[in-house]
Protein backbone atom coordinates (compact mmCIF):
# COMPACT_ATOMS: atom_id res chain seq x y z
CA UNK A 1 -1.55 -11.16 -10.92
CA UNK A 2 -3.62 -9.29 -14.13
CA UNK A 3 -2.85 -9.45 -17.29
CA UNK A 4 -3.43 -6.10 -19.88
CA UNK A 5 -5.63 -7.21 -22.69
CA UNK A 6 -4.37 -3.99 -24.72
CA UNK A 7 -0.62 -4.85 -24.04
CA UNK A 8 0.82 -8.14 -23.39
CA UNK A 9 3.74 -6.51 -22.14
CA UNK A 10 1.88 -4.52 -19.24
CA UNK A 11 1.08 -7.04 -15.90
CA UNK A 12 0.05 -5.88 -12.45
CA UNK A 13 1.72 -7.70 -9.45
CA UNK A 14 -0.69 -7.67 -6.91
CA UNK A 15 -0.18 -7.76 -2.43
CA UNK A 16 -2.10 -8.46 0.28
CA UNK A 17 -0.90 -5.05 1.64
CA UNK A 18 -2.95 -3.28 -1.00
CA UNK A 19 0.55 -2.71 -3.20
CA UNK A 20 -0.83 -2.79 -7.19
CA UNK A 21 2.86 -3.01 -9.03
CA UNK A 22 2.74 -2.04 -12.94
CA UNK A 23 5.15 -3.80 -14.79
CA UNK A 24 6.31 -3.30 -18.28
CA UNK A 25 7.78 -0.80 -21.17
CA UNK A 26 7.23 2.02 -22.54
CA UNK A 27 4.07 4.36 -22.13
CA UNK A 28 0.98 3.48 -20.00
CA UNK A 29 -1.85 4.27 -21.74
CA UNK A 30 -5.85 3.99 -20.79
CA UNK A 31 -6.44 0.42 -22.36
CA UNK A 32 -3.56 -0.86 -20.63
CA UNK A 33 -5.74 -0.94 -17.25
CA UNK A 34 -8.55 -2.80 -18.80
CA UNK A 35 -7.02 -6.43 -17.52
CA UNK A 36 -8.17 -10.38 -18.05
CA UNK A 37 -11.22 -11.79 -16.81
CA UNK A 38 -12.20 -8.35 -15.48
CA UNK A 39 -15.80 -6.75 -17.09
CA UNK A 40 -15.21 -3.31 -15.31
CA UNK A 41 -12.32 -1.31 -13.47
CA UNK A 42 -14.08 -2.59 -10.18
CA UNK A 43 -10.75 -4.80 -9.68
CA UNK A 44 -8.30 -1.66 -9.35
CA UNK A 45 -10.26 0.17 -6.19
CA UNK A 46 -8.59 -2.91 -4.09
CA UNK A 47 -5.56 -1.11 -4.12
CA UNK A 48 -4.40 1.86 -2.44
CA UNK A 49 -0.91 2.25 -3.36
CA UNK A 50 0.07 2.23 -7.10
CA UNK A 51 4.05 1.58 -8.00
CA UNK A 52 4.77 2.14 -11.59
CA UNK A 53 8.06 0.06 -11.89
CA UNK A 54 11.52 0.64 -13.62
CA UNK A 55 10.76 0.03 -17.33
CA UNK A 56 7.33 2.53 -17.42
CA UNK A 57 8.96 5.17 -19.12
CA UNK A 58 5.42 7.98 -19.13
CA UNK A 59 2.42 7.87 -18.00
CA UNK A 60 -0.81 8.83 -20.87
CA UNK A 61 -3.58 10.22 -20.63
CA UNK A 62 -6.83 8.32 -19.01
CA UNK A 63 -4.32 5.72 -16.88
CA UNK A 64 -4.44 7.18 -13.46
CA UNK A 65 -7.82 8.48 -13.70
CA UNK A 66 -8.97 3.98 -13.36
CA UNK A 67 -7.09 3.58 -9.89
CA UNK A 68 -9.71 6.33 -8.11
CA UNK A 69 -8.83 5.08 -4.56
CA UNK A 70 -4.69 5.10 -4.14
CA UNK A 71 -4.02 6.97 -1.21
CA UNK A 72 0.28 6.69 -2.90
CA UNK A 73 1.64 6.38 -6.11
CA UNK A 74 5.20 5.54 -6.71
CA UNK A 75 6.86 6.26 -9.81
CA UNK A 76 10.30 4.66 -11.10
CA UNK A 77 13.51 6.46 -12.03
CA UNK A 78 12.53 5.49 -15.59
CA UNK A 79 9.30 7.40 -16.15
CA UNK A 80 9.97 10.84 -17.83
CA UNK A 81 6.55 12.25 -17.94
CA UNK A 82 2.75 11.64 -16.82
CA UNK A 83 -0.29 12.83 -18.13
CA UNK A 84 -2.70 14.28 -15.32
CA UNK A 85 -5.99 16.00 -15.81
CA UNK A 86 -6.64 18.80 -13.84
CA UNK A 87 -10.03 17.04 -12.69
CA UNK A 88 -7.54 13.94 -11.10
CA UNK A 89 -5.14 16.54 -10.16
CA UNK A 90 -8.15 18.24 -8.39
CA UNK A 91 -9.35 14.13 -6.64
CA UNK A 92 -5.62 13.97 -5.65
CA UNK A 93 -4.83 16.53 -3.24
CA UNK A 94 -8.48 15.77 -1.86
CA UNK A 95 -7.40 12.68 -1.20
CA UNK A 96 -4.02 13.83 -0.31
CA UNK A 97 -2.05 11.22 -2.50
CA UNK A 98 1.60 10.54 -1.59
CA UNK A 99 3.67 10.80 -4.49
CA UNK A 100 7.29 8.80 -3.97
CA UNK A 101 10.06 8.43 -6.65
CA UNK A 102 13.34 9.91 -6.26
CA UNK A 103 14.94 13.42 -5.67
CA UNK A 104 15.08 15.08 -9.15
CA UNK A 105 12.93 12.63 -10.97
CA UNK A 106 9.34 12.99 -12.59
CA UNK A 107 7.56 11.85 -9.26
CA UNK A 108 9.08 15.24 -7.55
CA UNK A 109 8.19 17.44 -10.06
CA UNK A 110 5.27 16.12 -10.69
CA UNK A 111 4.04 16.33 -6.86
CA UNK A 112 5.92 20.10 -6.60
CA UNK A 113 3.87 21.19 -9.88
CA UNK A 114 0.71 19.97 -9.10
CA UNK A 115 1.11 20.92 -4.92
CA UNK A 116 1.34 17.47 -3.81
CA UNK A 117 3.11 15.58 -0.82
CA UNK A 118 6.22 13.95 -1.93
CA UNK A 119 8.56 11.40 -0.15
CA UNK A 120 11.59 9.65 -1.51
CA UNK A 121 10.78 6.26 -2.44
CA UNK A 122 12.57 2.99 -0.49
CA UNK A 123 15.72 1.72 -1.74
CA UNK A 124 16.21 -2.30 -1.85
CA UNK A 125 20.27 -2.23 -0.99
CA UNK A 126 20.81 -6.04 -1.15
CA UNK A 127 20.18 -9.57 -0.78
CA UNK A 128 22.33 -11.04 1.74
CA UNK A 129 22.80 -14.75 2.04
CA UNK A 130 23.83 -16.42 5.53
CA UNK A 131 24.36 -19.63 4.53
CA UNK A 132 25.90 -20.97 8.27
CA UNK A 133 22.22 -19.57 9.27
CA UNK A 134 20.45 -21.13 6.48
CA UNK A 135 19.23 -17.09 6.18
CA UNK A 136 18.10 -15.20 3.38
CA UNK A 137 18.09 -11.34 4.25
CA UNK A 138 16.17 -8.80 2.11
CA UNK A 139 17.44 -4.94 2.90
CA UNK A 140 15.59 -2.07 2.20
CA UNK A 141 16.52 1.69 3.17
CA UNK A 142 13.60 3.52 4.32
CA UNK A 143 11.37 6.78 4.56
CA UNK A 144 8.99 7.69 6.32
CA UNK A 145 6.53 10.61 6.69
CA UNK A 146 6.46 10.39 10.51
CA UNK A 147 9.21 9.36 11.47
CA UNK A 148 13.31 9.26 10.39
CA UNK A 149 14.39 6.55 7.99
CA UNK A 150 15.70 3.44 8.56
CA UNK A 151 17.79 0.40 7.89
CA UNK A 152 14.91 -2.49 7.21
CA UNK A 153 16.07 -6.73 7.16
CA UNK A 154 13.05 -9.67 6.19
CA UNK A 155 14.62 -11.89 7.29
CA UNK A 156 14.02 -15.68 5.74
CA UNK A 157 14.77 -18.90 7.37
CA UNK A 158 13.84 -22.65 7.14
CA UNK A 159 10.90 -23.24 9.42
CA UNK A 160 10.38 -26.25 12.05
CA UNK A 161 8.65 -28.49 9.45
CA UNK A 162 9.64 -29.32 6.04
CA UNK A 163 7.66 -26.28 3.59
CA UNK A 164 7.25 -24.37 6.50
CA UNK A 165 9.36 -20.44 7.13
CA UNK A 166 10.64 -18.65 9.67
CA UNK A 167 12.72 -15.67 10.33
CA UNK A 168 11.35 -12.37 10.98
CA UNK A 169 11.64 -8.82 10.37
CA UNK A 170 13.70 -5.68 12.35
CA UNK A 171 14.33 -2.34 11.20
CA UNK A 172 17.47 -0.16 12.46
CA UNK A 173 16.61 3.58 12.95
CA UNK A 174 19.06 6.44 11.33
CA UNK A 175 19.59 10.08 12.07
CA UNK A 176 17.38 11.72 9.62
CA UNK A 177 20.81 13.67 8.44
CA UNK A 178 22.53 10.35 8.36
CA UNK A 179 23.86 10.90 4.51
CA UNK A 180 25.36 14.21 5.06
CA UNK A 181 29.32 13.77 4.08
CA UNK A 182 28.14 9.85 3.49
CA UNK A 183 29.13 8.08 0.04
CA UNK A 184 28.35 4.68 -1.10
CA UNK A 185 31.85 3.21 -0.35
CA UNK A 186 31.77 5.16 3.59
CA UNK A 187 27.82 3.44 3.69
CA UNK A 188 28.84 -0.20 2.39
CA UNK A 189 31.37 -0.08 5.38
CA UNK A 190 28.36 -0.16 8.03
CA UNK A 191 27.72 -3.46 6.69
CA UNK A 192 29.11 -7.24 6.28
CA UNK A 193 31.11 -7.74 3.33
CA UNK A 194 28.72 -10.30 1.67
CA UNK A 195 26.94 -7.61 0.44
CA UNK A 196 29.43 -4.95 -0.15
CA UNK A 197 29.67 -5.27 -4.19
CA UNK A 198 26.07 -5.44 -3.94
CA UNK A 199 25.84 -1.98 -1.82
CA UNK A 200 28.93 -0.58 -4.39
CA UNK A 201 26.89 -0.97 -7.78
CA UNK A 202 23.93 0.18 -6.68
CA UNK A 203 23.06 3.28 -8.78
CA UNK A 204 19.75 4.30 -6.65
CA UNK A 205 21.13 4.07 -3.33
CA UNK A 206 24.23 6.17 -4.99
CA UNK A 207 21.98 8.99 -6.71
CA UNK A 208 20.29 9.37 -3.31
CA UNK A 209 23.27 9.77 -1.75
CA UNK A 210 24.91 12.02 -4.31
CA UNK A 211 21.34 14.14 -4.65
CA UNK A 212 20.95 14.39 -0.74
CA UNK A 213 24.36 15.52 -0.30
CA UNK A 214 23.67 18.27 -3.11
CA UNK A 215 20.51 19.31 -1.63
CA UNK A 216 22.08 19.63 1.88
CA UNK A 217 24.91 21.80 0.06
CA UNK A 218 22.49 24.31 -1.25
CA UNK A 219 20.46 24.95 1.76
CA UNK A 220 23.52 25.62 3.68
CA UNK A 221 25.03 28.19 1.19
């Protein structure tokens, strides 16, 4: 984890995976990326996929331009703008950068103004716990560039020693049309009821649904 020195309220979660998550309010400015303990920027090339999280509301200028080697950046339903010059704009679609967030939002526009790939970012859908298993469940929907979406579990469970973990992860494939016609409540029904209200209030698996289902309206008119 780093720690802004310009803004205690900025922090950076950080994965073996090369995930970088920005977490905070408000705008992201330059300063924000100069972190604890760090002398240079050298810290941020580690990462190749940047996820601005919900809570980031825009993007200033000089932020993106210190994270020179994502590959993917991920922007939140919350962030309204981001500030781009054309010389990263240019480095971007060199490197081909991935830009994910959902239909509608500032990530799409920003990848369909500046001629970038765009994908729809993953939904978490719920927690589920199966306590006569001892199981914890994470669920995520999925997309993919190469491939249809799908239904992902990480699955958690206690291992053979004490401190130890098991479990294991799966993922269910969908038909790549598999929202067409679908709402929330006909999508909850696919799965166990311990998750249902979970699946019912959640507002980004519900504007996917409700902007997919608009999308597919308008290309068949």
């Amino acid at each position: 984890m780093y720690f802004s020195n310009h803004n205690d309220k900025i922090t950076y979660i950080n994965h073996y995976s090369g995930l970088l998550e920005v977490e905070g309010e408000g705008v992201l400015c330059r300063e924000d990326a100069d972190v604890r303990g760090e002398t240079d920027m050298s810290w941020a090339s580690g990462y190749d996929v940047l996820s601005v999280t919900e809570g980031i509301t825009a993007i200033g200028e000089g932020f993106l331009e210190a994270f020179q080697e994502i590959d993917c950046l991920i922007l939140s339903y919350t962030v309204r703008s981001v500030a781009a010059s054309a010389e990263l704009i240019r480095r971007m679609r060199k490197r081909k950068v991935l830009i994910r967030g959902e239909y509608g939002s500032c990530a799409e526009e920003f990848a369909v103004e500046n001629k970038l790939a765009f994908l729809h970012s993953d939904i978490h859908l719920a927690d589920d716990d199966i306590e006569v298993a001892h199981e914890h469940d994470i669920i995520t929907l999925r997309f993919h560039t190469d491939g249809p979406p799908d239904i992902h579990f990480n699955c958690f469970t206690p291992g053979s020693f004490a401190g130890s973990y098991g479990g294991g992860e799966y993922a269910n494939k969908l038909p790549r049309d598999f929202y067409v016609g679908c709402t929330v409540e006909k999508f909850a029904d696919h799965f166990s009821d311990r998750v249902r209200e979970q699946l019912l209030n959640n507002e980004a698996l519900r504007r996917f649904l409700e902007s997919a289902n608009r999308r597919h309206k308008n290309d068949k008119s």
